[in-house]
Protein backbone atom coordinates (compact mmCIF):
# COMPACT_ATOMS: atom_id res chain seq x y z
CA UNK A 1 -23.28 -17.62 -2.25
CA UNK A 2 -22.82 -16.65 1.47
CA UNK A 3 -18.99 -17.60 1.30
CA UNK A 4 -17.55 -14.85 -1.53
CA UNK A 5 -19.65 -12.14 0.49
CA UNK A 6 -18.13 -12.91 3.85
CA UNK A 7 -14.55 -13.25 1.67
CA UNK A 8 -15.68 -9.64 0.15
CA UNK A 9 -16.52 -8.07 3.33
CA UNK A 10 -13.56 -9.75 5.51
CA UNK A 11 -11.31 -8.14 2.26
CA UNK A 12 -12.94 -4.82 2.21
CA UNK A 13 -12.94 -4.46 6.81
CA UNK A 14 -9.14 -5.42 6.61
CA UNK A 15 -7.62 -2.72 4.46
CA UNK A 16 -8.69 0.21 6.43
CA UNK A 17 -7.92 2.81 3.58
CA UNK A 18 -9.47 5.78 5.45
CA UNK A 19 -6.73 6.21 7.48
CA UNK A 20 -4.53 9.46 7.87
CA UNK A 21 -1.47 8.68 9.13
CA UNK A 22 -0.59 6.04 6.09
CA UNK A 23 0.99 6.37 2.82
CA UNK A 24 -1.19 5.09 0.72
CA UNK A 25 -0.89 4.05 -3.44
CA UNK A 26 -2.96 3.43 -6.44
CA UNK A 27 -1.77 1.83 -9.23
CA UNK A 28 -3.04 0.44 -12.37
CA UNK A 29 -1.47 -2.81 -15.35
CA UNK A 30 -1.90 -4.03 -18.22
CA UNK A 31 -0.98 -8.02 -18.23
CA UNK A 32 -1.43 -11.57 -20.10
CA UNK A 33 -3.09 -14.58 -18.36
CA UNK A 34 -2.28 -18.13 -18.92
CA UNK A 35 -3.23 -21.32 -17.22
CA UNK A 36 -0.32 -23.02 -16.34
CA UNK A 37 0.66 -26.05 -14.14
CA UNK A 38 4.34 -24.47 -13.50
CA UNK A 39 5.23 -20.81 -12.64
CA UNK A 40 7.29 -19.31 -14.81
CA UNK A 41 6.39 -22.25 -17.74
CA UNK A 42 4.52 -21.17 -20.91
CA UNK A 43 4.25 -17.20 -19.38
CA UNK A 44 2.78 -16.17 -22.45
CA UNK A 45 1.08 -18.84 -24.19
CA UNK A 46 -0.09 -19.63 -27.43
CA UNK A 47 -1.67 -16.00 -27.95
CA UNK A 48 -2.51 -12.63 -25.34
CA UNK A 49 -4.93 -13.35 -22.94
CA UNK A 50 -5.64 -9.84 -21.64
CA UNK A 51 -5.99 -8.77 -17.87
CA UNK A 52 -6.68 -5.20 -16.76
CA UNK A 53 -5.97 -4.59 -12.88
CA UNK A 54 -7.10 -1.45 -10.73
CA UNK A 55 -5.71 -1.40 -6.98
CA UNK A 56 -5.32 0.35 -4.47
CA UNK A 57 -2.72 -0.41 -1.35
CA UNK A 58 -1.28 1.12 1.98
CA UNK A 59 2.18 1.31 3.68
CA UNK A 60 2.21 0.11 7.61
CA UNK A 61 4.94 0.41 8.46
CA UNK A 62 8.24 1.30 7.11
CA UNK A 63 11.48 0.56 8.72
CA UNK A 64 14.60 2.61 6.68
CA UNK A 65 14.49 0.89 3.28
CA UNK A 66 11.53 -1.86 4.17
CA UNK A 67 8.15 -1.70 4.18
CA UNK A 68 5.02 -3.77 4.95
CA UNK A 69 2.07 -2.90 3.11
CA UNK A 70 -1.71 -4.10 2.04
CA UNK A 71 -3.09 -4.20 -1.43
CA UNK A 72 -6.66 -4.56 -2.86
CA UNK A 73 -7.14 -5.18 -6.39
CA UNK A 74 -9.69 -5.83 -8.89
CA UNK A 75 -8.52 -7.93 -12.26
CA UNK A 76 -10.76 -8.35 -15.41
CA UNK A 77 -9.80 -10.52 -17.68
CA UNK A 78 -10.88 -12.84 -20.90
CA UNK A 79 -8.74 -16.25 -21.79
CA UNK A 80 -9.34 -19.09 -24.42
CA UNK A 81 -9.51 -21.47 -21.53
CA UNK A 82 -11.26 -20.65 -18.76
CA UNK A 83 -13.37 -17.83 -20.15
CA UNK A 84 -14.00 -13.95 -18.77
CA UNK A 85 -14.43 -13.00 -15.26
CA UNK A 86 -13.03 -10.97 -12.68
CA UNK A 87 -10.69 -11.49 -9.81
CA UNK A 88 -10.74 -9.44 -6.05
CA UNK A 89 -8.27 -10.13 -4.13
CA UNK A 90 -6.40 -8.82 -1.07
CA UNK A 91 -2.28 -9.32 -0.26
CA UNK A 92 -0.02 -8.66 2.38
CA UNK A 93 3.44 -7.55 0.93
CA UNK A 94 7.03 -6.94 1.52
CA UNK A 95 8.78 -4.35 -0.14
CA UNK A 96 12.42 -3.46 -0.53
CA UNK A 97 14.01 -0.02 -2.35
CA UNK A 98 17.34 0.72 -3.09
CA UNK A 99 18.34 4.10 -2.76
CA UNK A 100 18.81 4.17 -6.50
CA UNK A 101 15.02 4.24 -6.99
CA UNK A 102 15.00 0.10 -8.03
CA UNK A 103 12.66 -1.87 -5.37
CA UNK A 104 11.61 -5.38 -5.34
CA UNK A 105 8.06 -6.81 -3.88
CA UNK A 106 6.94 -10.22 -2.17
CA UNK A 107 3.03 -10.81 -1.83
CA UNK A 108 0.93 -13.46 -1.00
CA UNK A 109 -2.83 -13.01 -0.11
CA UNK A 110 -6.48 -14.40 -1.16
CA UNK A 111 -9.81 -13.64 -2.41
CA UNK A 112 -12.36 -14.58 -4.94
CA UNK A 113 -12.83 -15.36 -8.38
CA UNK A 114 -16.14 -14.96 -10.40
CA UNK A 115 -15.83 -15.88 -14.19
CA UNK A 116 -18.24 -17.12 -17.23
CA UNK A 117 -16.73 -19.90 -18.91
CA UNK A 118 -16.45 -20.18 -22.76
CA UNK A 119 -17.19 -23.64 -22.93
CA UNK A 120 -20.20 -25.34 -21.79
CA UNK A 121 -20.27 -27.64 -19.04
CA UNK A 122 -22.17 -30.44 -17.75
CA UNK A 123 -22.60 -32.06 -14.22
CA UNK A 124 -24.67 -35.23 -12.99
CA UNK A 125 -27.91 -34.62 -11.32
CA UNK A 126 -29.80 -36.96 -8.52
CA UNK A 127 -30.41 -39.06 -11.46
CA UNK A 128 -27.11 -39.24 -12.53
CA UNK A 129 -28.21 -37.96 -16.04
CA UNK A 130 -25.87 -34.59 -16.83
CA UNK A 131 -27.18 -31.76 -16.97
CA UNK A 132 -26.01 -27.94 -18.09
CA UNK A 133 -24.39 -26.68 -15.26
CA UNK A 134 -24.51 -23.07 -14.43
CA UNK A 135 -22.00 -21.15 -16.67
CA UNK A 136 -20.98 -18.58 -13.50
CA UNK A 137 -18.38 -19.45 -11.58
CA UNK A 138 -17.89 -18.25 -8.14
CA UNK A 139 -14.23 -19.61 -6.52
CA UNK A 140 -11.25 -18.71 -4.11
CA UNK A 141 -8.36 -17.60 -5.28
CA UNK A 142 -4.68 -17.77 -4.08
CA UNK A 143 -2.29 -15.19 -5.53
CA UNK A 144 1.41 -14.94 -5.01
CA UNK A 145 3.44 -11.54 -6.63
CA UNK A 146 6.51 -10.88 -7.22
CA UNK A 147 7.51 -7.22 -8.58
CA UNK A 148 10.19 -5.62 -9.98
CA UNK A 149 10.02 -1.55 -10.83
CA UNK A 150 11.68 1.65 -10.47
CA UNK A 151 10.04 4.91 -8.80
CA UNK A 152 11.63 8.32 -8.32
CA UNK A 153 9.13 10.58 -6.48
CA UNK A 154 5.40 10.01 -6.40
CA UNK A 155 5.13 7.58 -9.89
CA UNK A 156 6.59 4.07 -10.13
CA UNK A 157 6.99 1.74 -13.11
CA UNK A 158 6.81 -1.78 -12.14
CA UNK A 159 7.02 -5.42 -13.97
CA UNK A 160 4.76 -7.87 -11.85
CA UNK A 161 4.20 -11.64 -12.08
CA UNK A 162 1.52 -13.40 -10.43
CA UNK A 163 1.01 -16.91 -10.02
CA UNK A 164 -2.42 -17.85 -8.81
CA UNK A 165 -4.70 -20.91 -7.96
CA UNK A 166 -8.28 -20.89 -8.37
CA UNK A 167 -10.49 -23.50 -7.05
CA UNK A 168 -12.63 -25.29 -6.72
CA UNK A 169 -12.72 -25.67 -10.95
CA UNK A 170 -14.61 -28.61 -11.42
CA UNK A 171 -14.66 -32.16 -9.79
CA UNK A 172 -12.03 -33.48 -12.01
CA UNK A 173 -9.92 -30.61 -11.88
CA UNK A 174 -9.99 -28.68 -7.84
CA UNK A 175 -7.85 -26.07 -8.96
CA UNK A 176 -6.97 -24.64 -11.69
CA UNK A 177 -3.30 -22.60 -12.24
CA UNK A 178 -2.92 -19.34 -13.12
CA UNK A 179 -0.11 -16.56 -14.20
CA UNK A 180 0.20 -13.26 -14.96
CA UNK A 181 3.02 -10.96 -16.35
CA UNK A 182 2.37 -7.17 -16.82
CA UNK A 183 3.24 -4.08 -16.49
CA UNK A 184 2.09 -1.41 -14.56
CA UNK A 185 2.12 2.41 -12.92
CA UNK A 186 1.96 3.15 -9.74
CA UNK A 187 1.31 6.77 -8.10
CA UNK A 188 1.92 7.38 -4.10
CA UNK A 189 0.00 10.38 -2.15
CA UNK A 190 2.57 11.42 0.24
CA UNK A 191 -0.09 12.29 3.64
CA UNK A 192 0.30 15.16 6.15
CA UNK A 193 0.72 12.34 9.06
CA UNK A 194 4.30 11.47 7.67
């Protein structure tokens, strides 16, 4: 249990989102989750497996038309498979805009996933009789984004896709393969330090 709270706080000391002299975003999505072994195979499933995600994220530093930047986001979500939980996580991006308003994002980071599986599971005690195991999950997960959008001002509209290990799963399966595709809205506050 001590692991996800050091993972939470580490998360929550490295995006330092009181600062002044930062452009800084929220932004919100609506996407589908599947468990896949392949990005970009089976993106949508059998059916809609529905994810909400809240973030928030902050510009470093910005070089003409790149920009480095930090995200923190919060994911709920409920799937066939693996059940309904929530994911935090926390990535380091790269972002690229055309003067035409089109830009283009590349983000890898980490964090935690806590979900209740829908189906019940059983692991071997000292005994080796098998027991219920706990249905709360607590695991890491790995995220890499890509984006796609179009912002003119303060809003954006993006397209995101998200491929994401979670782990460890169970002892048969370490990890288990995730994806993503939404869409989402984005809103920048321009601050008086720029």
């Amino acid at each position: 249990m001590k692991k996800p709270l050091i993972l939470f706080t580490v998360m929550l000391i490295t995006i330092p989102a009181l600062s002044q002299e930062r452009s800084k975003f929220l932004y919100a999505e609506l996407a589908d989750q599947s468990v896949t072994l392949w990005p970009f195979y089976t993106v949508f499933g059998n059916h809609f497996d529905p994810a909400v995600t809240l973030g928030a994220g902050m510009d470093y530093r910005q070089k003409g038309n790149m920009t480095l930047f930090q995200t923190l986001q919060l994911t709920g979500y409920t799937t066939e498979i693996i059940g309904q939980g929530v994911h935090l996580t926390s990535s380091f991006g790269y972002r690229y805009r055309h003067t035409s308003g089109l830009f283009g994002e590349a983000m890898a980071g980490l964090g935690t996933s806590l979900f209740q599986s829908t189906r019940q599971t059983y692991v071997q005690d000292e005994n080796g009789e098998y027991i219920e195991a706990d249905p709360l999950h607590i695991v890491a997960a790995l995220p890499i984004d890509l984006v796609l959008g179009y912002g003119s001002g303060k809003l954006s509209f993006y397209a995101r896709y998200r491929y994401m290990l979670i782990g460890p799963y169970t002892e048969i399966l370490p990890a288990v393969p995730n994806s993503l595709l939404g869409l989402g809205i984005r809103y920048t506050f321009n601050t008086t330090g720029q």
